[in-house]
Each structure stands twice: as structure tokens, then as C-alpha cells.
C-alpha atoms as a PDB file:
ATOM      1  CA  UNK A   1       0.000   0.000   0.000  1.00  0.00           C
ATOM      2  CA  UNK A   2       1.411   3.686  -0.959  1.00  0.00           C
ATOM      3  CA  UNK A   3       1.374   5.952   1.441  1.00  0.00           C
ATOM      4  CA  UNK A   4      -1.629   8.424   1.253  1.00  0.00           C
ATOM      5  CA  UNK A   5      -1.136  12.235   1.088  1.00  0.00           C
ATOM      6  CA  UNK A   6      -3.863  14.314   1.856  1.00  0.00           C
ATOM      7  CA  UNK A   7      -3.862  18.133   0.742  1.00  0.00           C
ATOM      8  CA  UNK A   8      -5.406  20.960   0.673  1.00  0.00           C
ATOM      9  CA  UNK A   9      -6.384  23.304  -1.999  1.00  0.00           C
ATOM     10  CA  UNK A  10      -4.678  26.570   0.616  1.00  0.00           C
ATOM     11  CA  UNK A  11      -1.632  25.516   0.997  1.00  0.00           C
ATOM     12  CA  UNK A  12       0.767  26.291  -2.321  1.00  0.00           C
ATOM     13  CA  UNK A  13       3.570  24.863  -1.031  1.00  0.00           C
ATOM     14  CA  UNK A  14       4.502  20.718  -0.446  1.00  0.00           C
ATOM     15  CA  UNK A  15       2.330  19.776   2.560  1.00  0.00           C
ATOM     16  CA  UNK A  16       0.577  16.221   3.446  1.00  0.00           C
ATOM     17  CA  UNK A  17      -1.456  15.137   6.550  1.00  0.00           C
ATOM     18  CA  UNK A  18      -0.641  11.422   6.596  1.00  0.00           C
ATOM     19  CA  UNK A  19      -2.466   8.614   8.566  1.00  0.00           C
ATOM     20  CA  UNK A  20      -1.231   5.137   8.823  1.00  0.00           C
ATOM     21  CA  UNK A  21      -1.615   3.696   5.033  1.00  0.00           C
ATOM     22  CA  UNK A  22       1.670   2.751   3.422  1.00  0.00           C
ATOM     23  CA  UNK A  23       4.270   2.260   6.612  1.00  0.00           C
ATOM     24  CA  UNK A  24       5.832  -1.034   7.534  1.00  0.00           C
ATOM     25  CA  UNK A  25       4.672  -1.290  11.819  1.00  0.00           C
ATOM     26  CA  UNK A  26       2.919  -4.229  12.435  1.00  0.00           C
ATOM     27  CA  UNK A  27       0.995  -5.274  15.545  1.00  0.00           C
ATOM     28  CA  UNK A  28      -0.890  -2.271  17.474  1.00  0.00           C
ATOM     29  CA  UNK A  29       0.844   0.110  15.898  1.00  0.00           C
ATOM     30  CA  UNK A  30       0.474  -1.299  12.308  1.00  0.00           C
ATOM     31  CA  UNK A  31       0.936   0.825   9.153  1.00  0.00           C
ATOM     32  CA  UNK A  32       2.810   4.670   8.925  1.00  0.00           C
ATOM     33  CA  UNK A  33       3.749   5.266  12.512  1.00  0.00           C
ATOM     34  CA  UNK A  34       6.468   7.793  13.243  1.00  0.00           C
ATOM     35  CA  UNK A  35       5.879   7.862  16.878  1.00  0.00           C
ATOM     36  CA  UNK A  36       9.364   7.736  18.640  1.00  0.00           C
ATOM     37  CA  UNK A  37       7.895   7.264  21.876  1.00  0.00           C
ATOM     38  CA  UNK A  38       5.986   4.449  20.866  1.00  0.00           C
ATOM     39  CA  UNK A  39       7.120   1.116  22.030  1.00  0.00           C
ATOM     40  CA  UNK A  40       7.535   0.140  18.075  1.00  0.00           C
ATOM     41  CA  UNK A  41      10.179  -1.779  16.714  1.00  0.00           C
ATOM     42  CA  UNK A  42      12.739   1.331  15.935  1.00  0.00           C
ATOM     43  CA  UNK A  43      13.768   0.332  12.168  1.00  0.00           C
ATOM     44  CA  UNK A  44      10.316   0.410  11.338  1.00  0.00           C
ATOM     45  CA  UNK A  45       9.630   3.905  12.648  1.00  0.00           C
ATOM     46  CA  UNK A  46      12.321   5.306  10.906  1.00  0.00           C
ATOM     47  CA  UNK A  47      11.589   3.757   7.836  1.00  0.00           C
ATOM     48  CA  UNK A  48       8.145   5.074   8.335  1.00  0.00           C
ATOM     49  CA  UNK A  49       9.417   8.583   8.426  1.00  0.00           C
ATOM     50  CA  UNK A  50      11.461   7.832   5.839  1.00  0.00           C
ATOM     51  CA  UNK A  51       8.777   7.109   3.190  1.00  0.00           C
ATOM     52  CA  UNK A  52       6.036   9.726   4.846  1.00  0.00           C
ATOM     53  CA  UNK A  53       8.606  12.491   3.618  1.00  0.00           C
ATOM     54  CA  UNK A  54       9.511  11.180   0.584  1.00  0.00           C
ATOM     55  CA  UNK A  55       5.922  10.894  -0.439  1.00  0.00           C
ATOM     56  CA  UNK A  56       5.498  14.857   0.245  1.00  0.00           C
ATOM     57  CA  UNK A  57       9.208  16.661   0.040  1.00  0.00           C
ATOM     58  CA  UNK A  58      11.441  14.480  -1.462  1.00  0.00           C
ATOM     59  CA  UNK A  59      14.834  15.185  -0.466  1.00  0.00           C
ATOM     60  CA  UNK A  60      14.353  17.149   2.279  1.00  0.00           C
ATOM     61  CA  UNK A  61      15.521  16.778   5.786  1.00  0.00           C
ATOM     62  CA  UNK A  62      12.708  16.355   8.619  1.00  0.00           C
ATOM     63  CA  UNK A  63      12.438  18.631  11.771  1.00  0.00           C
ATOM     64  CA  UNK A  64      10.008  17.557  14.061  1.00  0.00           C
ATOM     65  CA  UNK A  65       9.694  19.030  17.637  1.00  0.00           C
ATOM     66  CA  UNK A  66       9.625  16.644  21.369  1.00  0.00           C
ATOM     67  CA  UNK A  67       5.579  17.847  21.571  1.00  0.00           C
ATOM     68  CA  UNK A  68       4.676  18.875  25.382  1.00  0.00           C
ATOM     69  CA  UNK A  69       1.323  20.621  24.437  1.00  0.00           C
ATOM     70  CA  UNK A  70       2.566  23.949  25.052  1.00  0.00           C
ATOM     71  CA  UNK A  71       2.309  27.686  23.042  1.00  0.00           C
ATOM     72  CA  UNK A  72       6.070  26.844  22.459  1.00  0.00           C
ATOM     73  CA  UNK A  73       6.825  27.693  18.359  1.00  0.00           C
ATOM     74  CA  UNK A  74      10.778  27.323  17.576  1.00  0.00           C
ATOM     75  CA  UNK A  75      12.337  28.384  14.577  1.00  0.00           C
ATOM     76  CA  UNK A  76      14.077  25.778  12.268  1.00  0.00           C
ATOM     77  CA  UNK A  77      17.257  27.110  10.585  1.00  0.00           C
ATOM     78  CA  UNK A  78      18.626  23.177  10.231  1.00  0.00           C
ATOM     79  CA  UNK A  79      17.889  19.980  11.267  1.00  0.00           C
ATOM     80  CA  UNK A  80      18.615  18.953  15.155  1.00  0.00           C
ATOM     81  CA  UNK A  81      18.985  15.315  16.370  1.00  0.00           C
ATOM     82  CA  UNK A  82      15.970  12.970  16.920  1.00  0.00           C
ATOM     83  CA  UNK A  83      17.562  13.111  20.808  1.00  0.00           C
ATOM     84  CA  UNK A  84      18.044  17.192  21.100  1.00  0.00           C
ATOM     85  CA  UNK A  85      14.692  17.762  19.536  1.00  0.00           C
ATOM     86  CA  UNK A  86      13.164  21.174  21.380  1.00  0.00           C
ATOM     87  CA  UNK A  87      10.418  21.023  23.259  1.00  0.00           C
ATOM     88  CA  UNK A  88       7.816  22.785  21.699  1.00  0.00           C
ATOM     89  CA  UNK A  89       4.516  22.584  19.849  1.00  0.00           C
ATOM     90  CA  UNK A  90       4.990  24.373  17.098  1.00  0.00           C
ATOM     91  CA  UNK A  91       7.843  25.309  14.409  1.00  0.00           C
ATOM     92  CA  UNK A  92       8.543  27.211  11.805  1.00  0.00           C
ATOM     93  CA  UNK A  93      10.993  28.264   8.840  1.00  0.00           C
ATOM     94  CA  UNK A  94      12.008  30.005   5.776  1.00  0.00           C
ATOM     95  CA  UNK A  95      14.666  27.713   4.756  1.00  0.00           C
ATOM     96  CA  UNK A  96      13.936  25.574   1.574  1.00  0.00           C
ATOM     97  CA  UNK A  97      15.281  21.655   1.979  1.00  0.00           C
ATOM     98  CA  UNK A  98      13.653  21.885   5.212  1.00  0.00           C
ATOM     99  CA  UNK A  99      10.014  19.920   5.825  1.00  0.00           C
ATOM    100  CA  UNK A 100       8.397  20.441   9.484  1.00  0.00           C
ATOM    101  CA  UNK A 101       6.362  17.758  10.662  1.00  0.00           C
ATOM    102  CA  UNK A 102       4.136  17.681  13.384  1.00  0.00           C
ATOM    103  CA  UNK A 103       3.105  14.048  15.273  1.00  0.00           C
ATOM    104  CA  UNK A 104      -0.688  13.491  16.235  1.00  0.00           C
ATOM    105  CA  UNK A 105      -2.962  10.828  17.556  1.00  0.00           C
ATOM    106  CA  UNK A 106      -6.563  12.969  17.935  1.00  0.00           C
ATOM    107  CA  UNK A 107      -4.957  16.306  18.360  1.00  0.00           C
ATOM    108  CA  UNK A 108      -5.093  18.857  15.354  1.00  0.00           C
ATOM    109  CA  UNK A 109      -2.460  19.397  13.250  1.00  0.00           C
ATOM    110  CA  UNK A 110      -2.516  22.670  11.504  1.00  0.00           C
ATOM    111  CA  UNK A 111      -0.059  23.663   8.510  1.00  0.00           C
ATOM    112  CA  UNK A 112       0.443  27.138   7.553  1.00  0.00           C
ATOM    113  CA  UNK A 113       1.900  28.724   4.607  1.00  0.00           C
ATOM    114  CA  UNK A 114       2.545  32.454   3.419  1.00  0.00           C
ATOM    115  CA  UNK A 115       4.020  31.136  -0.200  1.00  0.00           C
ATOM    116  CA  UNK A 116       4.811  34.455  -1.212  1.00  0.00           C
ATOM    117  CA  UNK A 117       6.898  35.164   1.583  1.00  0.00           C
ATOM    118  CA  UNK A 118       8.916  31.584   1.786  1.00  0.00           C
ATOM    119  CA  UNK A 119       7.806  31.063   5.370  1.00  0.00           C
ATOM    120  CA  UNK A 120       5.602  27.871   6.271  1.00  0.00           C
ATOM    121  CA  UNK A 121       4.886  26.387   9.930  1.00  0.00           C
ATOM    122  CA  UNK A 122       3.474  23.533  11.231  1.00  0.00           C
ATOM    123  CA  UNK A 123       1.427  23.544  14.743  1.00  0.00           C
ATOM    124  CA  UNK A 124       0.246  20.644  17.367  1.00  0.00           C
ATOM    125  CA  UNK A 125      -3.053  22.003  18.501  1.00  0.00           C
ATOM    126  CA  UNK A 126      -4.470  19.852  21.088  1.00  0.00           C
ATOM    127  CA  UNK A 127      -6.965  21.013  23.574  1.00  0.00           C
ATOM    128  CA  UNK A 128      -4.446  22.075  25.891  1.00  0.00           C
ATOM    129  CA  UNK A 129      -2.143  23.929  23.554  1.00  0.00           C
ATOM    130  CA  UNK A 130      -5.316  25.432  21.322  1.00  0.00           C
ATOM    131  CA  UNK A 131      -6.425  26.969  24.555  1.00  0.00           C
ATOM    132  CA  UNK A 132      -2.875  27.987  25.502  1.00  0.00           C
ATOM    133  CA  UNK A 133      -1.941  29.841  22.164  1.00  0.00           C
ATOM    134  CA  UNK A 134      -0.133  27.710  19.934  1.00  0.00           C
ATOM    135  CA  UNK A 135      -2.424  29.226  17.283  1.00  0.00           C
ATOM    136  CA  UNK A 136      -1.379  32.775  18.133  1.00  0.00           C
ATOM    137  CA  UNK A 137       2.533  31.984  18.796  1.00  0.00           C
ATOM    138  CA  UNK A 138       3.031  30.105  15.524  1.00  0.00           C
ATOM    139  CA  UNK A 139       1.627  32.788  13.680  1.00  0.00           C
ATOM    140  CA  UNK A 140       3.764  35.457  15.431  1.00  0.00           C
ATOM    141  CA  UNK A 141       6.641  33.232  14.986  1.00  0.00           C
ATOM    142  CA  UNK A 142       6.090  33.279  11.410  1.00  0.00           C
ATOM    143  CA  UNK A 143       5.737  37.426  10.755  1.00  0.00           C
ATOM    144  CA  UNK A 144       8.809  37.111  12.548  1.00  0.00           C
ATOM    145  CA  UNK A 145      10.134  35.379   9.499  1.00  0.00           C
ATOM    146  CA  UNK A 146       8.718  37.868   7.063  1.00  0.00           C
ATOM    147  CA  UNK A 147       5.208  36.348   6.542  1.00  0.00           C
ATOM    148  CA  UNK A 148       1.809  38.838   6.543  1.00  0.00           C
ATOM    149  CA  UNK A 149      -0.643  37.565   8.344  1.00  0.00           C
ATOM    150  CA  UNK A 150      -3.135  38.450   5.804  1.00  0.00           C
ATOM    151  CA  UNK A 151      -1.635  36.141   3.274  1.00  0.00           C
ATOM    152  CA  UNK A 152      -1.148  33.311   5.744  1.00  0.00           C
ATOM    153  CA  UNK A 153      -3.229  30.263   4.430  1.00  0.00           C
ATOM    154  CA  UNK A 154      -4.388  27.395   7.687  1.00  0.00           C
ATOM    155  CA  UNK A 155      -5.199  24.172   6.931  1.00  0.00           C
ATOM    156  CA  UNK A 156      -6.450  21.904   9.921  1.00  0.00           C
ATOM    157  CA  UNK A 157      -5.866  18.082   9.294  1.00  0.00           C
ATOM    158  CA  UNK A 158      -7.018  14.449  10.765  1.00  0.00           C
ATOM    159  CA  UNK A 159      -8.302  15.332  14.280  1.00  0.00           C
ATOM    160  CA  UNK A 160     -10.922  13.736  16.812  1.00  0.00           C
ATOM    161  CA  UNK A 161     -14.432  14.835  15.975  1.00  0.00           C
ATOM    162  CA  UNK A 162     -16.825  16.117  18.178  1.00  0.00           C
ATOM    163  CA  UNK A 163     -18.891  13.676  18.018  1.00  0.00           C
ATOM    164  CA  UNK A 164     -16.085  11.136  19.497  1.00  0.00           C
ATOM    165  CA  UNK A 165     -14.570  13.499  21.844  1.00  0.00           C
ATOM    166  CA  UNK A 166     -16.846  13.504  25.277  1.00  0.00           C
ATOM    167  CA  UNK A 167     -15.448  15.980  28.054  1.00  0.00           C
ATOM    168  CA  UNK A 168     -16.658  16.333  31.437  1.00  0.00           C
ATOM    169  CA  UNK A 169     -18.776  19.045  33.367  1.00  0.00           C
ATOM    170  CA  UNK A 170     -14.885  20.845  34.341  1.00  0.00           C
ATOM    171  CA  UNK A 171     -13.200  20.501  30.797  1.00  0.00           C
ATOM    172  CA  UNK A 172     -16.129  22.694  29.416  1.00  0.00           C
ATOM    173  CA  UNK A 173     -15.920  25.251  32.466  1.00  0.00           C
ATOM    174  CA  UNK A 174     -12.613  25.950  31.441  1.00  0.00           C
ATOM    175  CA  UNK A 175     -13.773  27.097  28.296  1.00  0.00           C
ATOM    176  CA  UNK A 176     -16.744  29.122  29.104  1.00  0.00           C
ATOM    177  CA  UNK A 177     -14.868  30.970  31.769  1.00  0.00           C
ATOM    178  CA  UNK A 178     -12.430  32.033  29.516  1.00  0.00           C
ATOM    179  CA  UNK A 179     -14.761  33.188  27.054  1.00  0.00           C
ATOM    180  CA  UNK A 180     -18.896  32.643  27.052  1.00  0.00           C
ATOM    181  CA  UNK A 181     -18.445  32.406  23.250  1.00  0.00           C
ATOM    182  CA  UNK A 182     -16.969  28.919  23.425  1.00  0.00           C
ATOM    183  CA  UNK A 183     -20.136  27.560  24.387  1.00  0.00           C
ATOM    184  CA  UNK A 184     -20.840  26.883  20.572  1.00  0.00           C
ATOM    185  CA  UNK A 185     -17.907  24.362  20.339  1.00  0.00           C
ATOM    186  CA  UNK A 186     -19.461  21.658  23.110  1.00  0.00           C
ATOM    187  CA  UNK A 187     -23.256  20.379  22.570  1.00  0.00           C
ATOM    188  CA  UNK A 188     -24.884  18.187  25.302  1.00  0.00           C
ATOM    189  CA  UNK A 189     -24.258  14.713  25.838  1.00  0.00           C
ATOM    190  CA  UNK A 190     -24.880  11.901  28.712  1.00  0.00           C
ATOM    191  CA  UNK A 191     -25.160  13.807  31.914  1.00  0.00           C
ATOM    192  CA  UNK A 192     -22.634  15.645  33.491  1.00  0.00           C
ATOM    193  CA  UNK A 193     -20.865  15.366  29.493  1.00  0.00           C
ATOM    194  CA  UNK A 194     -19.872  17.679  26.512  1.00  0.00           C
ATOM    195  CA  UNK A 195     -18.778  16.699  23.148  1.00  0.00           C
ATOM    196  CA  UNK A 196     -16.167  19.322  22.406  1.00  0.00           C
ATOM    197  CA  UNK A 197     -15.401  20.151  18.811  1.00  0.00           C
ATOM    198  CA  UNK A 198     -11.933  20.550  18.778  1.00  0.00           C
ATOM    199  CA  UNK A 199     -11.686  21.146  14.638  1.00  0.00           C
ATOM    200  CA  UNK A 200     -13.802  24.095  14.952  1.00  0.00           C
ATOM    201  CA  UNK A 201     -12.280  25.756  18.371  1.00  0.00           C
ATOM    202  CA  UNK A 202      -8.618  25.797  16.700  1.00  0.00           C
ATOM    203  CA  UNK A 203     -10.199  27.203  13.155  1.00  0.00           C
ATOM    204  CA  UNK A 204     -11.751  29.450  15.354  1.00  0.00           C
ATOM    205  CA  UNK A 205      -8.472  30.757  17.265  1.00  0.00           C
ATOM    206  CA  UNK A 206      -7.255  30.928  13.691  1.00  0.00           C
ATOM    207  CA  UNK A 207      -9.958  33.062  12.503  1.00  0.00           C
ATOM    208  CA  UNK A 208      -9.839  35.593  15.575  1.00  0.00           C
ATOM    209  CA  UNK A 209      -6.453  35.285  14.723  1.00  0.00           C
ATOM    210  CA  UNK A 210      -6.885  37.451  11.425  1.00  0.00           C
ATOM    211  CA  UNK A 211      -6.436  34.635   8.915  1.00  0.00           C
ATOM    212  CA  UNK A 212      -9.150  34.882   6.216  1.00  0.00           C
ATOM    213  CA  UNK A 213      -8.467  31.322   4.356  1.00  0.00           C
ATOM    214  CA  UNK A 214      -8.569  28.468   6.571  1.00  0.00           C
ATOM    215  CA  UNK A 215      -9.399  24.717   5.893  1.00  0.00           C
ATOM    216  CA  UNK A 216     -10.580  22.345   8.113  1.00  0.00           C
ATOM    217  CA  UNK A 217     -10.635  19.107   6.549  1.00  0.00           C
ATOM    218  CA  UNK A 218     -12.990  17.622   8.648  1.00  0.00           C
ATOM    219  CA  UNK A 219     -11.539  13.454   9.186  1.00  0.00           C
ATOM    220  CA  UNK A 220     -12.104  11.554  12.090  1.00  0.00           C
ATOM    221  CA  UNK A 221      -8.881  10.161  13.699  1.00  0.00           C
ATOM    222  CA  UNK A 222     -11.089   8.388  16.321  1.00  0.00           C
ATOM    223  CA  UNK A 223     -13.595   6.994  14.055  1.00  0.00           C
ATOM    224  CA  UNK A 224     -11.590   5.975  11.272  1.00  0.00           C
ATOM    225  CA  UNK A 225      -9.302   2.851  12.548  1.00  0.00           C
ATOM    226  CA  UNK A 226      -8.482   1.814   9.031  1.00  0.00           C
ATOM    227  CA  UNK A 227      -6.992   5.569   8.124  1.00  0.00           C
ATOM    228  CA  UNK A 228      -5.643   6.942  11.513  1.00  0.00           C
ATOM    229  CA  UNK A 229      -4.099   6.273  14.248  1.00  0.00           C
ATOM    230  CA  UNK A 230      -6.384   7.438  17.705  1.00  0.00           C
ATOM    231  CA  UNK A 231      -4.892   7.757  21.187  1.00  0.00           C
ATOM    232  CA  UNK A 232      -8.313   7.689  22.627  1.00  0.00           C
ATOM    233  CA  UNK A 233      -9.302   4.859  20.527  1.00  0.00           C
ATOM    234  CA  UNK A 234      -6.530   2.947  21.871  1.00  0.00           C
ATOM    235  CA  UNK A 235      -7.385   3.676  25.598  1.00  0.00           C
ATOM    236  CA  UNK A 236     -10.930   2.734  25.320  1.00  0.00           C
ATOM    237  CA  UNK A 237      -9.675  -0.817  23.925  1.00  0.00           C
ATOM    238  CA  UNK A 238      -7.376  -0.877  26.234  1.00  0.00           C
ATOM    239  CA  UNK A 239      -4.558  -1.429  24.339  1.00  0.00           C
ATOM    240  CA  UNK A 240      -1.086  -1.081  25.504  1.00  0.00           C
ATOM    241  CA  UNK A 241       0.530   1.033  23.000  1.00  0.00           C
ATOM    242  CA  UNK A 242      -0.387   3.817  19.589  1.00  0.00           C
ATOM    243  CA  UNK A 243       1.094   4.790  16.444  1.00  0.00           C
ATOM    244  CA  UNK A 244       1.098   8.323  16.251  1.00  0.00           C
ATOM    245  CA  UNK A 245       0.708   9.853  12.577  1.00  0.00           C
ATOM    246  CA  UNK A 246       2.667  12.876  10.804  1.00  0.00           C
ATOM    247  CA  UNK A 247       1.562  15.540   8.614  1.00  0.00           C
ATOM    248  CA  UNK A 248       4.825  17.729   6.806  1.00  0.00           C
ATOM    249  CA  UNK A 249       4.725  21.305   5.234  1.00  0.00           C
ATOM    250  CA  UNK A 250       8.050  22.472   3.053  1.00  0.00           C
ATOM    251  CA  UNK A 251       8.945  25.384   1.332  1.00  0.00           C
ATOM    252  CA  UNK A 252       9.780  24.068  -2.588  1.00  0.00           C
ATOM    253  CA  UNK A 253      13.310  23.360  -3.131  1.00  0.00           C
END
């Protein structure tokens, strides 16, 4: 099986949001997964990575981040070592030959381009780091780079849906506290539950933000088992490990 690519129509640059089609794991983590702290066997993974940027920037060199769900954004001028990776949530560049790539398992990955400025970035929103201003650093990181904001094109990728992603009573208090207006991302569910749209918070931050084009593809990680990998998937079956998918954003060489 090739590995699949998904795009989107924003983005002129080389970008891909990967799932697990096309890799060489087997067992729980079978397919494309480039998790390094997955208990995988650790030729596979990096064969895995191997192919998942070949199939969107050939030739480059990947720079991934050690993902703490933070606001962190660093700025790639090179590759670092798989074992001196920064810890951070979010990274950037303007070097061409570089491809950022940004590891999820339900959280949102969101790519970013400003193609007429040679700046692209590449952004791990989960709840957490949504909430906490990933959005907002990544894009400051990148007008620090020579980007416009107004030119900046979002795409959100493979994420959990609401409709798989129950919260509690205190998860959507959060929210609402911080402001009443994210009451429209949670509808009702069992009692003393939420379902939280995480897709449509982040495009929202992104929005509010000042972008003007922004994608959200709309896929399931958690209800697609044959596509993507699914941290919460996993815990509900109780399995003992996950794969953890990629999606990669370059500048053209």
C-alpha cells in the first residue's frame, strides 16, 4: 500500500497530513507510525518517516519538535537530532530543503503557509495547547520570518471529531470561563458530558487570529481505525501502545 497524502487546496507549497496507510509497523501500531515514543520496533519507525517524507518533500531533511502541548513555536534554521529535539509545539521556517512535521494521535495538526513570503509552519493544537496559544505563537513566529498575516493560508488536518470526543462538566468550564463564546464548540451529551469540537475551536483561534483562508478538513482520527491512528481509541480498547501519525509542510526546493 502507498502511502496516502492528503492536501489541501490553501496551501501552495509541499504539505501532506498522513495517517497510517503505506508504513511497515505491524501489531498495534500497524501501518505509517512515526511515533518515537511508541514502544515500536525502531527500524520500522524510521523507515516510516522515511517514506512519509519522501511521499510529500522528497529530499528534504525532517524537523520535528519533542511535543509537550505547550504555546512553544521554535524556529528551524537546520535539522537537530531525533535526541536534542526542542520542546515545543509548534515550528517554523524560511529555509527551503527543510520539511516540518508535526506528530498526532486525535490532536489537530494545523499547517500554515505564506508562499509568497517563503515562510511555512506547522502547529500541534491539542486542547491544551489550542487553549494555551499555539495558534497565536506560531503565527507570530512566522511574521517574525517575514510572513503577513493576511496572506497566511491554515489548513487543519485528521483530528478527533466532536462527536467522538466527550469531556466532562470541568473541561467545558474551562472554556466558558475564559470566554462565554466557546459555548458553541461543546453540545450536550450523557449527563454531566460535553462533546467538544476541537476542529472548529482551533479554526476558530485561527480566525480571531486574522487569517481569512482556513481549511478544516474535517476526518475523524477516532472513528476511522483503518486511516488513523487514535490515542483515545486505543485507551478505550485498552490497548497497551499507539502509532502516532505525521503531517509535513516544506517550502519548494
Amino acid at each position: 500500500m502507498t502511502v496516502e497524502v492528503i492536501t489541501s487546496g490553501l496551501l501552495a507549497v509541499p504539505h501532506g497530513f498522513l495517517g497510517r496507510r503505506g508504513g511497515v509497523s505491524r501489531g498495534i501500531c500497524s501501518g505509517l507510525n512515526v511515533g518515537l515514543g511508541s514502544d515500536d520496533d525502531r527500524t520500522a519507525i524510521v523507515e516510516n518517516r522515511r517514506r512519509a517524507v519522501a511521499a510529500v518533500a522528497p529530499g528534504a531533511q525532517l524537523v520535528t519538535v519533542h511535543q509537550v502541548h505547550s504555546a512553544q513555536t521554535e524556529v528551524a534554521v537546520g535539522p537537530w537530532p531525533d535526541d536534542a529535539r526542542p520542546r515545543a509545539d509548534a515550528v517554523v521556517t524560511d529555509r527551503p530543503g527543510l520539511v516540518l512535521g508535526i506528530l498526532t494521535a486525535d490532536c489537530a495538526p494545523v499547517l500554515l503557509a505564506d508562499a509568497q513570503a517563503g515562510v511555512v509552519g506547522a502547529a500541534h493544537a491539542g486542547w491544551k495547547g489550542a487553549f494555551g496559544g499555539v495558534v497565536e505563537s506560531v503565527l507570530a513566529a512566522m511574521e517574525g520570518l517575514g510572513a503577513d498575516r493576511g496572506r497566511i493560508a491554515a489548513a487543519i488536518g485528521p483530528c478527533i471529531a466532536r462527536r467522538s470526543y466527550e469531556v466532562d462538566d470541568g473541561f467545558a468550564r474551562r472554556f466558558a470561563e475564559a470566554d462565554p463564546d466557546n459555548d458553541r464548540f461543546f453540545s450536550s451529551g450523557r449527563e454531566g458530558h460535553h462533546q467538544f469540537d476541537l476542529e472548529g475551536y482551533v479554526a476558530a483561534r485561527l480566525g480571531a487570529a486574522g487569517l481569512r483562508r482556513v481549511e478544516a478538513l474535517g476526518l475523524d482520527t477516532y472513528g476511522d481505525a483503518d486511516r488513523f491512528f487514535s490515542f483515545r481509541r486505543a485507551t478505550h480498547r485498552s490497548e497497551a501502545d499507539y502509532g502516532r501519525q505525521i503531517s509535513l509542510v516544506s517550502l519548494p526546493a
